[in-house]
Protein backbone atom coordinates (compact mmCIF):
# COMPACT_ATOMS: atom_id res chain seq x y z
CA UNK A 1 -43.58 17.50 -22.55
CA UNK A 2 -41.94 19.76 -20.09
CA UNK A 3 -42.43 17.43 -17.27
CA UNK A 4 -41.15 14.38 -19.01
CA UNK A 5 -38.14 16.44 -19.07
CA UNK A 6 -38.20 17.52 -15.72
CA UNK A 7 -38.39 13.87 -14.89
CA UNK A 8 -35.90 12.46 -16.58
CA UNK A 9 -33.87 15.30 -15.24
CA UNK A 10 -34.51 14.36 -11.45
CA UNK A 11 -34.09 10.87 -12.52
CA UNK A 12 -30.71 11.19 -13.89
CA UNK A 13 -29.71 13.23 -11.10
CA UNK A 14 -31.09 10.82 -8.49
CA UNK A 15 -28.79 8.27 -10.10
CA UNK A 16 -26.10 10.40 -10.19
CA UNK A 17 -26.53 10.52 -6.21
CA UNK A 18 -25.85 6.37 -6.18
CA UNK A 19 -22.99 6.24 -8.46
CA UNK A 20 -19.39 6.45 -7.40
CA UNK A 21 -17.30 9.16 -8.91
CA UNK A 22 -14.47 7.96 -10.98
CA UNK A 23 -11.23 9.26 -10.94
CA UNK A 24 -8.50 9.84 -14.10
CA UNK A 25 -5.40 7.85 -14.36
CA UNK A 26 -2.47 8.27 -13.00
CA UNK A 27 -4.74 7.21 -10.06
CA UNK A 28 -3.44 8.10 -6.66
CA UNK A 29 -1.46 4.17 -5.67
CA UNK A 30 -0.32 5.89 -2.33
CA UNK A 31 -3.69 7.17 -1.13
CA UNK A 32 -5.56 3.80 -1.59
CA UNK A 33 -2.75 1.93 -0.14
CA UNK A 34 -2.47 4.37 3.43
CA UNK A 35 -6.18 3.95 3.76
CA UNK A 36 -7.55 2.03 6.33
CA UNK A 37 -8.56 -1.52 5.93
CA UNK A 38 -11.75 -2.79 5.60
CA UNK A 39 -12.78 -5.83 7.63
CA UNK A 40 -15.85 -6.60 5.45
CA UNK A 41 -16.63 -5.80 1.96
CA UNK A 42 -18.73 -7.22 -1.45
CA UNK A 43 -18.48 -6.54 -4.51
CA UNK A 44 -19.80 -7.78 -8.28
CA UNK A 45 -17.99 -7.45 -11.65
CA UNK A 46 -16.06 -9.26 -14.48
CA UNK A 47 -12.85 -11.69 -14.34
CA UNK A 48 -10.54 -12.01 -17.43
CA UNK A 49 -7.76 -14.50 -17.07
CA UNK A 50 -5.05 -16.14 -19.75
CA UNK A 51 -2.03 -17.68 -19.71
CA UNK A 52 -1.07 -18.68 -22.91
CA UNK A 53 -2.40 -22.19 -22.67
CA UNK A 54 -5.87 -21.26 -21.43
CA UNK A 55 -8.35 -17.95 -21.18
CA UNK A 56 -11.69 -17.38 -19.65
CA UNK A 57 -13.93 -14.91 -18.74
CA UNK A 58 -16.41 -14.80 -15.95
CA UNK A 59 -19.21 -12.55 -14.04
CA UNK A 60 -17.69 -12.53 -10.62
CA UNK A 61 -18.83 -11.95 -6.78
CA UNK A 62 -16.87 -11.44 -3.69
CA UNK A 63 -17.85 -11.64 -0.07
CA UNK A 64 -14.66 -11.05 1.90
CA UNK A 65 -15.90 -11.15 5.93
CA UNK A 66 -12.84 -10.61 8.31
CA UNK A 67 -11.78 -14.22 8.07
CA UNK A 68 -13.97 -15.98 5.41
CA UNK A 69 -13.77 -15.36 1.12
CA UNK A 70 -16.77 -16.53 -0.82
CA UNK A 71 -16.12 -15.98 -4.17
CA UNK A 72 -18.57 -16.60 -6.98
CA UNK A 73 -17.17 -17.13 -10.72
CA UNK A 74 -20.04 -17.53 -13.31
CA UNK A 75 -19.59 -18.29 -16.77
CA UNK A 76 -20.95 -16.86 -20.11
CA UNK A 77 -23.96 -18.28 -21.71
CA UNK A 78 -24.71 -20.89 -18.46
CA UNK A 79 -21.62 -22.68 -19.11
CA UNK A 80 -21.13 -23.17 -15.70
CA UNK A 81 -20.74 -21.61 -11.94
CA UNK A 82 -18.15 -22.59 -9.07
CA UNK A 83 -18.22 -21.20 -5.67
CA UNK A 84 -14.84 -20.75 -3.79
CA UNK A 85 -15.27 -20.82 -0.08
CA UNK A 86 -12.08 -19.97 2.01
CA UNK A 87 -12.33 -20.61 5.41
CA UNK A 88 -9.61 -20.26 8.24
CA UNK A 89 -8.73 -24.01 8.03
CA UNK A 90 -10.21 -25.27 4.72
CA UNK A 91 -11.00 -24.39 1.12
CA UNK A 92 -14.43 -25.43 -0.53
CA UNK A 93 -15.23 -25.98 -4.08
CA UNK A 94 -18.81 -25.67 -5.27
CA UNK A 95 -19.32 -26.37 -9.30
CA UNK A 96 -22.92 -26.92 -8.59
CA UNK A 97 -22.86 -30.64 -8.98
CA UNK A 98 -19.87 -31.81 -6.82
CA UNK A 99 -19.07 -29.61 -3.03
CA UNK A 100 -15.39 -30.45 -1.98
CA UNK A 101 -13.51 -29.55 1.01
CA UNK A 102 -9.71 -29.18 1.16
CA UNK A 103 -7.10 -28.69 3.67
CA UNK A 104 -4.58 -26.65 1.80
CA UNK A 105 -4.00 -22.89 0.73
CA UNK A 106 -6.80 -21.69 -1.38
CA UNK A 107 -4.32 -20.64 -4.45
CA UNK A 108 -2.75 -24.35 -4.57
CA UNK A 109 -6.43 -25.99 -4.06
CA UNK A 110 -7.35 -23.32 -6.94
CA UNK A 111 -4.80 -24.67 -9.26
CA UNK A 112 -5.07 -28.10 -8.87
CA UNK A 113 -8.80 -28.37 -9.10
CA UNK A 114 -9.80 -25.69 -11.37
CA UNK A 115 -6.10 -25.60 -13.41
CA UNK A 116 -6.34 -21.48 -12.86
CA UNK A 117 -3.36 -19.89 -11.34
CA UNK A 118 -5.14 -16.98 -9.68
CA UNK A 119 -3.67 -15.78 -6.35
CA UNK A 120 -6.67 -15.69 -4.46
CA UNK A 121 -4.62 -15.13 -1.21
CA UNK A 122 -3.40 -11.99 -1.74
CA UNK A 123 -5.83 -10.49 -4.53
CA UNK A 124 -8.18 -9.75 -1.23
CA UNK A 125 -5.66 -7.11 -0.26
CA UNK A 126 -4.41 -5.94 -4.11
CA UNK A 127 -8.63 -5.21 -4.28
CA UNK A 128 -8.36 -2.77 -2.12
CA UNK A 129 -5.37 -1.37 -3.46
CA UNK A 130 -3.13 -2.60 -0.68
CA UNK A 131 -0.23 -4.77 -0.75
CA UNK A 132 -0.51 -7.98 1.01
CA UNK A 133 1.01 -7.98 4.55
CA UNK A 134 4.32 -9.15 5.40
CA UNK A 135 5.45 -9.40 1.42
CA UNK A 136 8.52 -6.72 0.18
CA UNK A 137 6.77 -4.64 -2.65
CA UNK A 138 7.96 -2.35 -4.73
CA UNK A 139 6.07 0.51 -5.80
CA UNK A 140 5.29 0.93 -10.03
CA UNK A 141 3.69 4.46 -11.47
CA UNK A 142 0.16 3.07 -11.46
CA UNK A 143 0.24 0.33 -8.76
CA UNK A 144 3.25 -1.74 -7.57
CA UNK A 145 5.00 -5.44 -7.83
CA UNK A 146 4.23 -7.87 -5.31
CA UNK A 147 5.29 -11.80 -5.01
CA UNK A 148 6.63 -11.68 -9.02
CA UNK A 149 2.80 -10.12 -9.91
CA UNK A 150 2.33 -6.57 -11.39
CA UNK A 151 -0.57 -5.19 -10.02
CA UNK A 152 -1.66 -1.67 -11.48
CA UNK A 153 -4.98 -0.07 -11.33
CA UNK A 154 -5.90 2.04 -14.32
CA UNK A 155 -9.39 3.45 -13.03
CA UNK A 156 -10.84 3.70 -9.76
CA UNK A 157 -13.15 5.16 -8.09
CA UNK A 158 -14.63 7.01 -4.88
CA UNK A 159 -17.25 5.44 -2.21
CA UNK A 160 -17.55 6.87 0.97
CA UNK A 161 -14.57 8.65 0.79
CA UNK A 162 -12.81 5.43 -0.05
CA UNK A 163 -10.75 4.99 -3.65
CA UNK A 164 -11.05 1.46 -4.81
CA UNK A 165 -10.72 -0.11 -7.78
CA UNK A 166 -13.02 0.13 -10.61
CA UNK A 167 -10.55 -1.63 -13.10
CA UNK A 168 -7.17 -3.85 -12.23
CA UNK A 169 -4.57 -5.65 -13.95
CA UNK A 170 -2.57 -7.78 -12.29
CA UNK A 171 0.53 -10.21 -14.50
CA UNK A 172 2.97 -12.43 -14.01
CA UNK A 173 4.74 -13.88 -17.27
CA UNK A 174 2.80 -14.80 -19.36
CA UNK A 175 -0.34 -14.87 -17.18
CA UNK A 176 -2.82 -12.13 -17.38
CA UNK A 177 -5.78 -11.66 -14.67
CA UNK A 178 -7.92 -8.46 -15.46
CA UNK A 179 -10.99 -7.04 -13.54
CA UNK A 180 -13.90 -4.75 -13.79
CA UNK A 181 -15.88 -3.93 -10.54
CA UNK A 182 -19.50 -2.93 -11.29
CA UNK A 183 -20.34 -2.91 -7.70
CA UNK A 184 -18.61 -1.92 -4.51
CA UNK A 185 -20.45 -2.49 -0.94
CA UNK A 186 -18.31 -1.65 2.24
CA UNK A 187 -20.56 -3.79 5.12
């Protein structure tokens, strides 16, 4: 019995090795934000979105590669899957069934084929827990406001002495985008 336990022990403690430590709120806006950027990151997790016409919920992935997004948004119970590919000079949608390729912004392309008005464009950078580029901000107790959006991150976490979000809110009127990572990878 004594070695199940010892086991189990190592076991949990191995684990314990592999997962990110999470840090408290108030969470620390200003260190995330004067960290360096990352050129290449992944990560898995879970995509709420309403509006007050519509709401969904999703499993989501994200591949962001210097200049290329693919972004993977799978529904509950099978109901469906739709790959967003952002490229430098084109947008693809991928529902599975139908592969599309448009010339235009990937938030406009986003809207118009999927009716979702999720900044795409910019949530690359509010991931990380910086602002987007170029864009006046200004800064809020547990994030900051950035082209009309509220962005605040109410858990995050540590990898590789890195803080990045483990939970985010972001809202704008009555729209409400909210997401859970489960898995950060810095490539």
């Amino acid at each position: 019995m004594k070695w199940v336990v010892a086991v189990g022990l190592c076991l949990y403690l191995a684990g314990c090795a592999v997962v990110p430590d999470y840090v408290a709120p108030p969470v620390d806006v200003l260190a995330m934000r004067n960290a360096p950027d990352i050129e290449q990151w992944y990560f898995e997790g879970r995509l709420a979105f309403a509006d007050g016409r519509d709401s969904f919920s999703a499993a989501i992935t994200w591949r962001h590669e210097r200049e290329t997004d693919q972004i993977e948004l799978i529904a509950p119970l099978a109901q469906g899957r739709v790959v967003i590919s952002v490229l430098p000079d084109s947008v693809i949608i991928d529902d599975g069934d139908v592969r599309k390729e448009y010339r235009d912004d990937v938030d406009s392309v986003v809207y118009e084929q999927l009716n979702i008005a999720v900044p795409f464009s910019v949530l690359k950078y509010w991931l990380l827990g910086l602002v987007a580029p170029g864009v006046a901000f200004v800064d809020h107790e547990q994030g900051f406001f950035q082209n009309g959006w509220l962005v605040r991150y109410p858990e995050v976490l540590s990898l590789n002495s890195r803080l990045l979000p483990k939970k985010m809110s972001v809202d704008q009127d009555k729209t409400r985008i909210k997401l859970v990572v489960d898995r950060w990878e810095l490539l």
